[in-house]
Structures are given as C-alpha cells and as structure tokens.
C-alpha atoms as a PDB file:
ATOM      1  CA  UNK A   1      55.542  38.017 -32.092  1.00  0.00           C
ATOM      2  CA  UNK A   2      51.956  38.932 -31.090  1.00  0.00           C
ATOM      3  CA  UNK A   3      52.003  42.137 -28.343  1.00  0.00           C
ATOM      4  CA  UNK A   4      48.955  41.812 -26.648  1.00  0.00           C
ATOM      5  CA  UNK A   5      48.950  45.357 -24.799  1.00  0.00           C
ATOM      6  CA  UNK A   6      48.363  45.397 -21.523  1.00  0.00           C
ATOM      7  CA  UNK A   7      47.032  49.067 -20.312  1.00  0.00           C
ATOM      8  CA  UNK A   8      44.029  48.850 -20.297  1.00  0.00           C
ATOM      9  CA  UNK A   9      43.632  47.049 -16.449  1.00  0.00           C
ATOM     10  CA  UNK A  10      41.460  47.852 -13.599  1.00  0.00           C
ATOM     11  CA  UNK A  11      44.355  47.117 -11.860  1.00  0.00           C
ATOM     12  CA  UNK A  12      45.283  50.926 -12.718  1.00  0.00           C
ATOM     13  CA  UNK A  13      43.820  53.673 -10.824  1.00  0.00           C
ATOM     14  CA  UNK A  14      43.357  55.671 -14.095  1.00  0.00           C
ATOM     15  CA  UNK A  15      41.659  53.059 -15.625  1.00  0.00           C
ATOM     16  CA  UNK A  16      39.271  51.955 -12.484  1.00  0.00           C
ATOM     17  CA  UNK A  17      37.799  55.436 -12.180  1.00  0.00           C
ATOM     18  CA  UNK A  18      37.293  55.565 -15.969  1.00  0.00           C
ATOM     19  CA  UNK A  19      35.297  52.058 -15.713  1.00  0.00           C
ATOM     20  CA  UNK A  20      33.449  53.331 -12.638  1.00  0.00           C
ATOM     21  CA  UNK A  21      32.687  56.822 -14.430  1.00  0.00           C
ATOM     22  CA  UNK A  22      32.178  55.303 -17.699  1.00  0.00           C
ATOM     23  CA  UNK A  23      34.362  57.491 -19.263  1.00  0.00           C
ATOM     24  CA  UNK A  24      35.283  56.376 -22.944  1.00  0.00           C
ATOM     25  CA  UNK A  25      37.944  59.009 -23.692  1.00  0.00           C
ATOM     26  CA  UNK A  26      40.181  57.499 -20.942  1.00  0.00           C
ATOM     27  CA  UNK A  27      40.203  53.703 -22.541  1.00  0.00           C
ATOM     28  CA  UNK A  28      40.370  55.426 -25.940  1.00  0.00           C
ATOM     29  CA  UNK A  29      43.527  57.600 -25.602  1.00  0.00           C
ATOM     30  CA  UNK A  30      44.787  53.857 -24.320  1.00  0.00           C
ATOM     31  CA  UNK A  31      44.149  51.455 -26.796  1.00  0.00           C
ATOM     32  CA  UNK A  32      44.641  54.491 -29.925  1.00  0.00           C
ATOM     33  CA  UNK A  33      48.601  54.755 -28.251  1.00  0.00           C
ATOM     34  CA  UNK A  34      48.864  50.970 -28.075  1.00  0.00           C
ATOM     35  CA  UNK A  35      47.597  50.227 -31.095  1.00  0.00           C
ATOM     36  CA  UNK A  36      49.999  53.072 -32.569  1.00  0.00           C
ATOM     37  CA  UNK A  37      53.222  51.309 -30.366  1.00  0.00           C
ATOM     38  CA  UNK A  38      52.597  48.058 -32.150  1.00  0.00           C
ATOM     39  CA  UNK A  39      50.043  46.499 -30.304  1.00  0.00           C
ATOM     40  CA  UNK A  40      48.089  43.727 -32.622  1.00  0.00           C
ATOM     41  CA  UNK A  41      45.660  42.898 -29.575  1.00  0.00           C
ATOM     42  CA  UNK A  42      44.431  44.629 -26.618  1.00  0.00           C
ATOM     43  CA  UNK A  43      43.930  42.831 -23.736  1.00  0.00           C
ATOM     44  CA  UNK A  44      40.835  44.424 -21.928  1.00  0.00           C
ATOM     45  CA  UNK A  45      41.102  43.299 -17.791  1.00  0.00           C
ATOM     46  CA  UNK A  46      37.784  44.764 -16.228  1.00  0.00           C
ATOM     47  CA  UNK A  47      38.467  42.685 -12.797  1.00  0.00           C
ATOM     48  CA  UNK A  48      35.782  40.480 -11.207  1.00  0.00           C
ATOM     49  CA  UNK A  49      33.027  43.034 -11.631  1.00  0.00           C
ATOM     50  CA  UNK A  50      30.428  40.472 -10.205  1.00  0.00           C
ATOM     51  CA  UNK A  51      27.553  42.890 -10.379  1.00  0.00           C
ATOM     52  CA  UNK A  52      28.099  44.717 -13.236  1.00  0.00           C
ATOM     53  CA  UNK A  53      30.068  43.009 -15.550  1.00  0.00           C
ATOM     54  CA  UNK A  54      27.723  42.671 -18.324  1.00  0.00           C
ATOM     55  CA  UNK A  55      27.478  45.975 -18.700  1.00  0.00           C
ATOM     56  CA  UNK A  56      30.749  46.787 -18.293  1.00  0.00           C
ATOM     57  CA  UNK A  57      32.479  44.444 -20.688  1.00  0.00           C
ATOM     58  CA  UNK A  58      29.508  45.393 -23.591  1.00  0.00           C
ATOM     59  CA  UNK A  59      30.336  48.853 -22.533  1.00  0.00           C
ATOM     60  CA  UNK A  60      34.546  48.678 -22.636  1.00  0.00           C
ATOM     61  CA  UNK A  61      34.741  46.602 -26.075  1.00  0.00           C
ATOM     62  CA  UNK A  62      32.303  48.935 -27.586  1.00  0.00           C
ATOM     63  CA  UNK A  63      34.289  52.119 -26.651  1.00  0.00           C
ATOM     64  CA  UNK A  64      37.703  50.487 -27.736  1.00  0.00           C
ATOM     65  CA  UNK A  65      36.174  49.145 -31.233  1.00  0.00           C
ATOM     66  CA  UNK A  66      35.222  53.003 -31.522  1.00  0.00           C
ATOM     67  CA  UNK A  67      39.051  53.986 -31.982  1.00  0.00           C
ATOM     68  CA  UNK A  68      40.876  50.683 -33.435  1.00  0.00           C
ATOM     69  CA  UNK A  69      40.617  48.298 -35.484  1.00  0.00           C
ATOM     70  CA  UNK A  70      42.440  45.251 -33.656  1.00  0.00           C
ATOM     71  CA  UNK A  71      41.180  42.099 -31.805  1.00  0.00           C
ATOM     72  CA  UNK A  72      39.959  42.446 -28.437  1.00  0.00           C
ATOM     73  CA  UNK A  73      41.326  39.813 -24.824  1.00  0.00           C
ATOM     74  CA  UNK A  74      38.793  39.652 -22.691  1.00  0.00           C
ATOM     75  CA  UNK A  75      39.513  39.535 -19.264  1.00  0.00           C
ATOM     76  CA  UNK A  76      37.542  38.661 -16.298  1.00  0.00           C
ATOM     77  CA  UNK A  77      37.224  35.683 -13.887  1.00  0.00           C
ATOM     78  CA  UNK A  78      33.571  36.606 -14.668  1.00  0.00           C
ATOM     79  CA  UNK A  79      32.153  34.059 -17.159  1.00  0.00           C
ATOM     80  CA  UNK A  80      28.776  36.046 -17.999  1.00  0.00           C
ATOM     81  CA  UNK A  81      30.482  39.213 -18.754  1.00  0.00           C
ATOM     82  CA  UNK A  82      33.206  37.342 -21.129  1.00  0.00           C
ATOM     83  CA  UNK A  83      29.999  35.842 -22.697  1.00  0.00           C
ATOM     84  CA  UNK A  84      28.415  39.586 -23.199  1.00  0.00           C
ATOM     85  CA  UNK A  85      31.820  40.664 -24.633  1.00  0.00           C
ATOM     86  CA  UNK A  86      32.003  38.219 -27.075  1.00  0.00           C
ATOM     87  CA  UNK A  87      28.618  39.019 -28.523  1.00  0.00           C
ATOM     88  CA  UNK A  88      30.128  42.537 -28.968  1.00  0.00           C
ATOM     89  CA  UNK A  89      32.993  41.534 -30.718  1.00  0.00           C
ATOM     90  CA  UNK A  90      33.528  42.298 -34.030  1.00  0.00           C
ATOM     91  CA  UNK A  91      36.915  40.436 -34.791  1.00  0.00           C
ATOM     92  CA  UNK A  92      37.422  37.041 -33.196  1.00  0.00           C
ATOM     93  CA  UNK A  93      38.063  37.567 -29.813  1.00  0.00           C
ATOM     94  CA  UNK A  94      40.512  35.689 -27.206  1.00  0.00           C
ATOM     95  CA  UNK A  95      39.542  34.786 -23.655  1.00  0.00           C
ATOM     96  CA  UNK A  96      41.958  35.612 -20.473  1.00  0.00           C
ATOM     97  CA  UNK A  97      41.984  32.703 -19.423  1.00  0.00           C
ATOM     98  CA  UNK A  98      41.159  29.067 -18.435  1.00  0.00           C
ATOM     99  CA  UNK A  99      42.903  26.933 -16.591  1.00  0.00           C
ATOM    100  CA  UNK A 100      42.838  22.940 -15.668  1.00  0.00           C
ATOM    101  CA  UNK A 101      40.908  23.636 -12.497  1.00  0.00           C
ATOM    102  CA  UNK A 102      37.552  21.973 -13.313  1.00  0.00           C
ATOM    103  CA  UNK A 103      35.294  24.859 -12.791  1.00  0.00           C
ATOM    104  CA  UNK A 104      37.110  27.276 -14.666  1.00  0.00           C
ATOM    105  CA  UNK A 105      37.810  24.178 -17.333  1.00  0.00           C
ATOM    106  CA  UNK A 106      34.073  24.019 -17.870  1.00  0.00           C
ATOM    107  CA  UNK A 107      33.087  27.133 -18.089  1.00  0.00           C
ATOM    108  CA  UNK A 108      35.576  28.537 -20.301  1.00  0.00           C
ATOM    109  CA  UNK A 109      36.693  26.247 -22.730  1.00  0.00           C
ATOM    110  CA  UNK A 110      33.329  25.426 -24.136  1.00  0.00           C
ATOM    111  CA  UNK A 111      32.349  29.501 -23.988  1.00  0.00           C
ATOM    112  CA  UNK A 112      35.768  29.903 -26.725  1.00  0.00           C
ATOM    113  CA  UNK A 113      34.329  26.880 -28.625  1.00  0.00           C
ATOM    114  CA  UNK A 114      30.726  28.385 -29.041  1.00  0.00           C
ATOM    115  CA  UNK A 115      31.701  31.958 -29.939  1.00  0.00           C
ATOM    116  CA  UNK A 116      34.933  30.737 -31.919  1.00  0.00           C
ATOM    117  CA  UNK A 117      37.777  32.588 -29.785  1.00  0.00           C
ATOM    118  CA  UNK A 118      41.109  32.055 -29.197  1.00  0.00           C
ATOM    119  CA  UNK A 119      41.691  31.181 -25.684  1.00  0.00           C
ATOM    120  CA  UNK A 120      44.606  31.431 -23.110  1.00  0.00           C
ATOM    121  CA  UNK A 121      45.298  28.240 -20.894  1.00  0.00           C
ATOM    122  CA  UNK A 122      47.232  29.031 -17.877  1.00  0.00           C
ATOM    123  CA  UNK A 123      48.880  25.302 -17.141  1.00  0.00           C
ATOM    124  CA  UNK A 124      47.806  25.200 -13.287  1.00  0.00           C
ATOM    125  CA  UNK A 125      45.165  23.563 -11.828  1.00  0.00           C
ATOM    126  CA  UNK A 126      44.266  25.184  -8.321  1.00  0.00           C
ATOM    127  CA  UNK A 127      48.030  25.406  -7.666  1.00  0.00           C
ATOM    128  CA  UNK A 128      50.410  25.808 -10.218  1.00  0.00           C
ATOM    129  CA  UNK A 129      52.340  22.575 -10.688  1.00  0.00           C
ATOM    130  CA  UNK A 130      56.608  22.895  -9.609  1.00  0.00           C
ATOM    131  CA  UNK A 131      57.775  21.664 -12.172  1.00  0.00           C
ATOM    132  CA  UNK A 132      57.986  21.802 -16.006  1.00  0.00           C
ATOM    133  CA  UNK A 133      57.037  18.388 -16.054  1.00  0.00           C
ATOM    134  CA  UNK A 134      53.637  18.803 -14.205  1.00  0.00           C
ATOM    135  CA  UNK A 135      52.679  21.836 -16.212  1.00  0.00           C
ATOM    136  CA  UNK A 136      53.358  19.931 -19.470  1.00  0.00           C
ATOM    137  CA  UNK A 137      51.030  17.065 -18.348  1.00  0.00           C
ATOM    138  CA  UNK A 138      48.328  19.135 -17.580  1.00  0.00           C
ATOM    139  CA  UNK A 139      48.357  20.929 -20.808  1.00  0.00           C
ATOM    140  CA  UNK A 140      48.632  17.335 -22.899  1.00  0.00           C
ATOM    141  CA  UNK A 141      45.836  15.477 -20.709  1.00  0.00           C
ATOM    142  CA  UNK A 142      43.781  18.090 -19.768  1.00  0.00           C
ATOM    143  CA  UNK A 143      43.628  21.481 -21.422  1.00  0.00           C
ATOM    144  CA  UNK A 144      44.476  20.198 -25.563  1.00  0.00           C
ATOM    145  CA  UNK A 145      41.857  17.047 -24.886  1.00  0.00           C
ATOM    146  CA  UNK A 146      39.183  19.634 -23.457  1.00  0.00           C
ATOM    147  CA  UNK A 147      40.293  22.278 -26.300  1.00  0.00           C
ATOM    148  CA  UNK A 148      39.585  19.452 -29.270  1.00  0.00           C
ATOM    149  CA  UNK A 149      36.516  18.079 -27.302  1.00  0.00           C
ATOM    150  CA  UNK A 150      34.692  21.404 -28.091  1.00  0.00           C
ATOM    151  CA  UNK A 151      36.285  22.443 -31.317  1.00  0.00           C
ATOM    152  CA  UNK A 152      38.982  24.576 -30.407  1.00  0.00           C
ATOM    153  CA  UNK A 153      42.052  24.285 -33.227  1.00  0.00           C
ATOM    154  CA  UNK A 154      45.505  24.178 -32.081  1.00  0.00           C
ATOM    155  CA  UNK A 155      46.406  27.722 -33.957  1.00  0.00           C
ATOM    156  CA  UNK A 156      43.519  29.424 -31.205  1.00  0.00           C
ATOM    157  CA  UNK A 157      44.476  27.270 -28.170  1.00  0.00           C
ATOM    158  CA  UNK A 158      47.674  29.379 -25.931  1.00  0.00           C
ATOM    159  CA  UNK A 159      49.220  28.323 -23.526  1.00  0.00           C
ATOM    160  CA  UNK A 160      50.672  29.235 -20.712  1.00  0.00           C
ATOM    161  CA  UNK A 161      53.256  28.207 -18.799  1.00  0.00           C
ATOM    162  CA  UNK A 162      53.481  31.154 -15.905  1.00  0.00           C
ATOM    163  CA  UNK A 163      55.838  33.615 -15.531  1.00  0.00           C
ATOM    164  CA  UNK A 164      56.867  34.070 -11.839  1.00  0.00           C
ATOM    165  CA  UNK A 165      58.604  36.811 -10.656  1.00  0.00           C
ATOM    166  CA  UNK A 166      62.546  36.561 -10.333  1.00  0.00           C
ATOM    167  CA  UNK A 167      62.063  37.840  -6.746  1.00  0.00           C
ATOM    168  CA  UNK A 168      62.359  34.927  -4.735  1.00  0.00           C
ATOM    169  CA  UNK A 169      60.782  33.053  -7.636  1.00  0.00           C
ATOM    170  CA  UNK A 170      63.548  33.206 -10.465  1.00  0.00           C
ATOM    171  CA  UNK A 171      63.731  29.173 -10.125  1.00  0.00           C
ATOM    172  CA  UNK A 172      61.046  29.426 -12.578  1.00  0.00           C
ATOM    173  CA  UNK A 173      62.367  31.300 -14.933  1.00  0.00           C
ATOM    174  CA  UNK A 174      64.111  28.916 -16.641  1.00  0.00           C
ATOM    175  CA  UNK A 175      61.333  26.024 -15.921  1.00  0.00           C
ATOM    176  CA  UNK A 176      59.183  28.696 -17.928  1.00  0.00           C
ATOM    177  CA  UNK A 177      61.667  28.493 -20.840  1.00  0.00           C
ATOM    178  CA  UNK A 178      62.087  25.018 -20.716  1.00  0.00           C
ATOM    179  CA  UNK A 179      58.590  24.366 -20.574  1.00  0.00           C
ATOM    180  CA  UNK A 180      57.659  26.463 -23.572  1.00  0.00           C
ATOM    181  CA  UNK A 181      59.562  24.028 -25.531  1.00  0.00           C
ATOM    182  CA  UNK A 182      57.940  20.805 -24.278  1.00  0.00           C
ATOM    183  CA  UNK A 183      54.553  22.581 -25.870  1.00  0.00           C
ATOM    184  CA  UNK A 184      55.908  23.004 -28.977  1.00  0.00           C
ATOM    185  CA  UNK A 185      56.738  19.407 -29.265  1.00  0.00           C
ATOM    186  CA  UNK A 186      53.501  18.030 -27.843  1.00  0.00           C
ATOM    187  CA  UNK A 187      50.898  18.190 -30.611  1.00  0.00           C
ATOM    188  CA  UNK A 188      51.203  18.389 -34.713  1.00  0.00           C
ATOM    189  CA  UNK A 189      49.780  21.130 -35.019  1.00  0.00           C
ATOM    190  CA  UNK A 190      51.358  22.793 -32.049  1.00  0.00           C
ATOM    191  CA  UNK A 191      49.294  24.876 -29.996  1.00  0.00           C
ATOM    192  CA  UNK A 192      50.525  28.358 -29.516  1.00  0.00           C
ATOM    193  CA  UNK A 193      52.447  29.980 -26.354  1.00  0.00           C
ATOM    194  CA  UNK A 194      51.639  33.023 -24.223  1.00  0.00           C
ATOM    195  CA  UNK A 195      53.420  34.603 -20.962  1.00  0.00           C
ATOM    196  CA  UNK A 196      52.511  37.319 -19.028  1.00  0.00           C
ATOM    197  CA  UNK A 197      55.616  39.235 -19.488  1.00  0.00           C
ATOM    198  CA  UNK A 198      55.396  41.559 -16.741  1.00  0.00           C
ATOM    199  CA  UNK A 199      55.071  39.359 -14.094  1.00  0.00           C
ATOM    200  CA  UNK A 200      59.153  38.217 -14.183  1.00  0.00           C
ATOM    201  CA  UNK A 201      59.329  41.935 -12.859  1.00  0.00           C
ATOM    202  CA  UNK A 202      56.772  42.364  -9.916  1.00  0.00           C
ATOM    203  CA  UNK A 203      58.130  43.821  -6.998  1.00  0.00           C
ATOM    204  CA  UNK A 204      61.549  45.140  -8.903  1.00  0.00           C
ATOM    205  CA  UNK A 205      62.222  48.256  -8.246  1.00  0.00           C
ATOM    206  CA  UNK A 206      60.584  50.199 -11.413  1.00  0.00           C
ATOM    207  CA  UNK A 207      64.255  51.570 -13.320  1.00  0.00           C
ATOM    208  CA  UNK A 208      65.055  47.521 -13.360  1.00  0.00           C
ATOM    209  CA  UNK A 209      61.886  46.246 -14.543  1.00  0.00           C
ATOM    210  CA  UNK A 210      62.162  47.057 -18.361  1.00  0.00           C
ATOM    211  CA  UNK A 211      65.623  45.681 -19.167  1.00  0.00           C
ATOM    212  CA  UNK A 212      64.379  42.634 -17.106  1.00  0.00           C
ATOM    213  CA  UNK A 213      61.411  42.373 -19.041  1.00  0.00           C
ATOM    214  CA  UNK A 214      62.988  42.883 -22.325  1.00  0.00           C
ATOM    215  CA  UNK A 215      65.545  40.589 -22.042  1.00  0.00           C
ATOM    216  CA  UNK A 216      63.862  37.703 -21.283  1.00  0.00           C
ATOM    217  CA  UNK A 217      61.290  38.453 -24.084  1.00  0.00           C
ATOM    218  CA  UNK A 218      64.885  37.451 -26.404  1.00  0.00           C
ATOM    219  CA  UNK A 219      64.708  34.098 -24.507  1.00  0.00           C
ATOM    220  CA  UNK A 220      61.304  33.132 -24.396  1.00  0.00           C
ATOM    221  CA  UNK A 221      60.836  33.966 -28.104  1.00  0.00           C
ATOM    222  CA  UNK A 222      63.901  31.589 -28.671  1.00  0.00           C
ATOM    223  CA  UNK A 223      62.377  28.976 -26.788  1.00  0.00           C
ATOM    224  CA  UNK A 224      59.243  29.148 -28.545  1.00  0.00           C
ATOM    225  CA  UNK A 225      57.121  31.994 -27.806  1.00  0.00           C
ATOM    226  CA  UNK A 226      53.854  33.165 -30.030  1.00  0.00           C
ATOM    227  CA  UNK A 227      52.821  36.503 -27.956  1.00  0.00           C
ATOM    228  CA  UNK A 228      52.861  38.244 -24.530  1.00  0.00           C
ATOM    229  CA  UNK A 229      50.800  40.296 -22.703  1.00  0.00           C
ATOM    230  CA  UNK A 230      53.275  43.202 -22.196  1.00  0.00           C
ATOM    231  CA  UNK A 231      53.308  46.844 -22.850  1.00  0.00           C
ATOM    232  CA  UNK A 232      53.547  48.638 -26.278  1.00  0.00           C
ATOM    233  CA  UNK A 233      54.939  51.867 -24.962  1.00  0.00           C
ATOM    234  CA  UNK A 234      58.272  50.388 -23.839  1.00  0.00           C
ATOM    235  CA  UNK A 235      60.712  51.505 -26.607  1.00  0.00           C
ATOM    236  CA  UNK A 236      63.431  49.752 -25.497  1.00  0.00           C
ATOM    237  CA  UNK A 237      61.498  46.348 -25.371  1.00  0.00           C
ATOM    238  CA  UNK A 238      60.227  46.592 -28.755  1.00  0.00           C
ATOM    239  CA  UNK A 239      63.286  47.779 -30.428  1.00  0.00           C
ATOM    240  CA  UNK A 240      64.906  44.085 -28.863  1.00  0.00           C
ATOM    241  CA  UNK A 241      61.782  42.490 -29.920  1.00  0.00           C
ATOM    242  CA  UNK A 242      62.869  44.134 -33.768  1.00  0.00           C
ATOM    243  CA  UNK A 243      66.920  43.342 -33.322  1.00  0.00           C
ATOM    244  CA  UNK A 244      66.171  39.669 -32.842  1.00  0.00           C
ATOM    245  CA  UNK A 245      63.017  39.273 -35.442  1.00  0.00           C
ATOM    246  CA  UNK A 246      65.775  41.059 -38.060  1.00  0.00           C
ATOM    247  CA  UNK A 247      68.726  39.872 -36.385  1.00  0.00           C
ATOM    248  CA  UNK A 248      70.105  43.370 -36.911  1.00  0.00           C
ATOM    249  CA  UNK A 249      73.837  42.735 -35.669  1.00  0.00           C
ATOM    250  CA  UNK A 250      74.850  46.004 -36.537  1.00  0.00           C
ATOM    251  CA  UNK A 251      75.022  47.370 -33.185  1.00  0.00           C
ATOM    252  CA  UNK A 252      77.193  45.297 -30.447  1.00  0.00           C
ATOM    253  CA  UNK A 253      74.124  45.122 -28.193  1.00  0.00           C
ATOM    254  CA  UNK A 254      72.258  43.922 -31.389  1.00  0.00           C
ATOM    255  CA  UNK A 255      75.179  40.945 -32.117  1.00  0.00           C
ATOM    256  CA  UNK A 256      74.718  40.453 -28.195  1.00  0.00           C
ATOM    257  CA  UNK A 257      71.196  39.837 -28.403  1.00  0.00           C
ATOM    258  CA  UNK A 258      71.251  37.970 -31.384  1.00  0.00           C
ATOM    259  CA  UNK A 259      73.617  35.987 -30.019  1.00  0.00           C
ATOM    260  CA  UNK A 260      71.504  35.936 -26.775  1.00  0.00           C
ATOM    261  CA  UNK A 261      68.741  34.187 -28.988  1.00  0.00           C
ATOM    262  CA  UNK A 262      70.608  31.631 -30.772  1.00  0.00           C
ATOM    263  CA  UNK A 263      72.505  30.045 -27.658  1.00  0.00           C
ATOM    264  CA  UNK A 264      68.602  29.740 -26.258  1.00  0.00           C
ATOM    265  CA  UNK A 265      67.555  28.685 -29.089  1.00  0.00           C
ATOM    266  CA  UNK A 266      70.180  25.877 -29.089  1.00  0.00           C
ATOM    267  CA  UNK A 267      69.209  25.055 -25.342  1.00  0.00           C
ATOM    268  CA  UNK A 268      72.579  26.562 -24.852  1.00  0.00           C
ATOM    269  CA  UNK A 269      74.308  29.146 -22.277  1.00  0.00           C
ATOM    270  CA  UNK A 270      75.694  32.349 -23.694  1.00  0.00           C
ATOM    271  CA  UNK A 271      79.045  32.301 -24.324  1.00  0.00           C
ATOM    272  CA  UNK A 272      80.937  35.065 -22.081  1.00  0.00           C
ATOM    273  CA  UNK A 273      83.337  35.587 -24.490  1.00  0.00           C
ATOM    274  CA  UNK A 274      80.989  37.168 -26.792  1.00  0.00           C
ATOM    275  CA  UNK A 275      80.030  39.904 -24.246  1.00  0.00           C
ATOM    276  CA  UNK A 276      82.188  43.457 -23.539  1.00  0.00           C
ATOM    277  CA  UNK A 277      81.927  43.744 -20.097  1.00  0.00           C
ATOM    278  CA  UNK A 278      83.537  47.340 -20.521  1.00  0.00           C
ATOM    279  CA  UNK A 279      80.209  47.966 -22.302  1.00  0.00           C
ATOM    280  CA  UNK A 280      77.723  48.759 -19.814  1.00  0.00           C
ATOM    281  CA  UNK A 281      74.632  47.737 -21.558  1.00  0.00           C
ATOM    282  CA  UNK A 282      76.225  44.576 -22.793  1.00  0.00           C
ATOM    283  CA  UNK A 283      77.284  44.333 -18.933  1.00  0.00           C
ATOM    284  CA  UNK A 284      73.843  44.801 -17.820  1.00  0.00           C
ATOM    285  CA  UNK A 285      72.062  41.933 -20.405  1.00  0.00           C
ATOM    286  CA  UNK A 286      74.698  39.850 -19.101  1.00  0.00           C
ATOM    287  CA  UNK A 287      74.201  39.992 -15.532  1.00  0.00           C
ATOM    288  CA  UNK A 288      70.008  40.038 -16.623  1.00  0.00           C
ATOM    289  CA  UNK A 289      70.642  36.675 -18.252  1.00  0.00           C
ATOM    290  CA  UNK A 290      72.784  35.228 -15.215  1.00  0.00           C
ATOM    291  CA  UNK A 291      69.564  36.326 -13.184  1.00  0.00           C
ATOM    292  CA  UNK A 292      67.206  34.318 -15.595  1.00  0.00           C
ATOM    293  CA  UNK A 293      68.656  31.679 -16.149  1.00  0.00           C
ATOM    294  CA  UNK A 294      68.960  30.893 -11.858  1.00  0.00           C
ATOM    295  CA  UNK A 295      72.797  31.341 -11.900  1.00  0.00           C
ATOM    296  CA  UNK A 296      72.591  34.066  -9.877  1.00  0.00           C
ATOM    297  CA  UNK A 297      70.770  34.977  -6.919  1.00  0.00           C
ATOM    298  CA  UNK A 298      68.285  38.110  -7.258  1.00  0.00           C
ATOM    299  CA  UNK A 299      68.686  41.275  -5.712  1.00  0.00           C
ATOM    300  CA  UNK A 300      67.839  44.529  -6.113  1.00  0.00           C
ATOM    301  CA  UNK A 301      71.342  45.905  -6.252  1.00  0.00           C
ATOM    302  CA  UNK A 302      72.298  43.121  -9.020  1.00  0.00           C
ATOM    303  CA  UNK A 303      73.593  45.293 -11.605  1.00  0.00           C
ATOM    304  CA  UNK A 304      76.059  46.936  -9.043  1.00  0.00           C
ATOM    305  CA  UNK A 305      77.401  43.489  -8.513  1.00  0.00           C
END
C-alpha cells in the first residue's frame, strides 16, 4: 500500500504563508516527518497559482528533494507549472490529476506520456458519473484508450474512483468499493487504484474523522486498492494499514480487522458474530462499517447510537 502524504497543501494556512514567503524550512520539517511516518510519495498541492506557478512548483520540488529522497505528486490544475515540476524532478514523478473532461484529457495525459510520470485519473468527466457503472465506462473508453494512445503503461496509469464524503454522501461509499473492483478486472495488465482517503471524512467532526478514515482504508485495500493520498502522521491508521498487510490477529481488534478485510474481500458483509460489542473499539469499527457500507444513516452522534 503506497501512502502518498498529504501535508504538504496550500489548502493549509501553514503551508500557504510558507509558499507565499518562500520559506523552505516550513515544507521541509513536512515532507522529513512524512517521509519518517512511512510516506513513499509526497503529494505536493500548490493550488491554481495562475501567475506564479512556474516558479513556485520549480521552487517547492526543489526544497523537498533537499530533505528526502522519495517521489514527488504534483499538484495543480495548472498545466505549465506541472510541466516546470517535472523538469525538476529527479525520480519519476506522478501528476494530480486528469480526468475524462476533454480539456483536462488533453492536456494532461500527453504531459505524463512526454516526461514519463505516473498519472492519477479521477473517473468524472465535468460531473462525476452516479453510478459505478458510469465511472467504469469512462475509465475503459476514455481514460486507458487515451493513457495507451500516448504511451502510458498500465503499472503508471491510477485511477480513481472518488471518495465522497459519508455526510450526506455515504451512498458512495460502497459504489467506491465496488467500483475499485470493476478496474481491476478491466485490463490485463490492470491499471492501478488511488482514493483520496480523506475526503470520506470532510465535514466530520475532527475526533471521528481518523477511525472513519482508517477503517475504510481495511475495505478499500480489500477491494483492490494500490495507494491513497492520506496522512502519514496518523498512528492509528497506519498501525490498521500494518494489522491487515500482516494479518496480525493477535489482538481482538486485529482478528476484527482481519476479518473486516476478508468478508470485503469476498464481496461479503461482516459477520456480527465475530464482533464483541462489550469491546468498545470493536463496537466502534462495527458501527464505522454499518456507516460505510450505507446500512446506516450518518450522523454525527453515530457512535452513541
């Protein structure tokens, strides 16, 4: 499982003033702790940054590559600044991201082919399709043809099938899931998955958002999952990331997860019987998984349920 850290974002006040400041030390102290959590690719999100990109991205990939030794995600919706970052790679690089909308298509897709990166392929045109079924077509007639057109192999083409946010969204939770497998099947080689992990969080309150995360990292690597754009420094995700890799049943949360895994795995639900509901951590997984898997409605106050 690829961890494809996720701190370094304009999308963080800490980070934005760094970027606007140019201070190095800032982005360094984040990718050296990332890259010391387990991180085996940093995902570097500079925003738009339609005037200065250029610089920017040649100036953020060259500060990182200072400190660590990993490859870089480049992320921008700006096309000349992912172009500039590439030349300043030194490891093969991945792009965040295309997409089957024809502009981005276009522009993207052949940059990855030119400069040899990996590239994440969110399955959405300018909407994201409702169902697994629509997200699997675009990804087999549009985004794998346009990947082999301009010499992309299967092992650098990801893709995505959107993680949506299990308030007033968790519908797609398990389309997500079940769409994961449908890529697998879909080409020989397959090409390789990515989610956005966070995003089956946003706009939980912050004490929920890790055991949400976590747990559905068990399911989606069950269903087929090659990396995620999540955060290193969460312990507790990366020791279930290491139960289920090991299958370390040693603990009864361990068995739990393990178990949690193979049911997926088998397209399967979890079996209730297997759970100690007078444990509350095996409680709380539970109720997670009822909340994935659409059984349950979300709330806020769902573990208290």
């Amino acid at each position: 499982m690829l961890i494809i850290g996720e701190n370094i974002t304009i999308g963080t006040e800490e980070v934005q003033k760094a970027i606007a400041e140019r201070d190095a030390e800032v982005i360094q102290r984040r990718a050296v702790s990332q890259v010391e959590h387990g991180a085996g690719m940093l995902d570097l999100n500079i925003g738009p940054q339609k005037r200065h990109g250029v610089e920017v991205m040649g100036w953020i990939v060259d500060a990182v590559q200072e400190v660590v030794d990993i490859p870089l995600c480049l992320d921008t919706t700006n096309v000349s600044a992912l172009e500039a970052g590439l030349k300043h790679c030194e490891k093969q690089a991945m792009l965040n991201s295309t997409s089957a909308d024809p502009e981005r298509l276009e522009s993207i897709m052949p940059l990855a082919g030119k400069y040899g990166a990996k590239v994440i392929a969110l399955t959405m045109g300018k909407t994201i399709p409702s169902t697994t079924e629509g997200r699997a077509e675009l990804a087999m007639e549009v985004l794998i043809p346009k990947a082999m057109e301009v010499g992309i192999p299967m092992e650098d083409l990801y893709l995505d099938p959107l993680v949506l946010t299990v308030q007033g969204m968790q519908d797609y939770a398990p389309q997500t899931l079940e769409a994961l497998r449908y890529f697998k099947q879909m080409a020989d080689p397959p090409p390789m998955t990515v989610v956005g992990l966070s995003n089956i969080s946003n706009d939980v309150p912050w004490e929920q958002r890790s055991l949400i995360n976590r747990t559905y990292l068990v399911m989606l690597m069950a269903a087929g999952l090659d990396a995620a754009i999540a955060s290193p420094l969460d312990r507790k995700q990366s020791e279930f990331v290491r139960i289920v890799k090991e299958r370390d049943t040693s603990t009864p949360v361990g068995e739990l997860l393990v178990n949690l895994y193979d049911a997926t795995a088998a397209m399967e639900e979890l079996d209730p019987a297997l759970v100690d509901m007078d444990d509350p951590d095996q409680a709380a997984i539970w109720k997670t998984v009822q909340i994935l898997e659409n059984k349950v409605i979300y709330a806020h106050g769902y573990l208290r349920m």
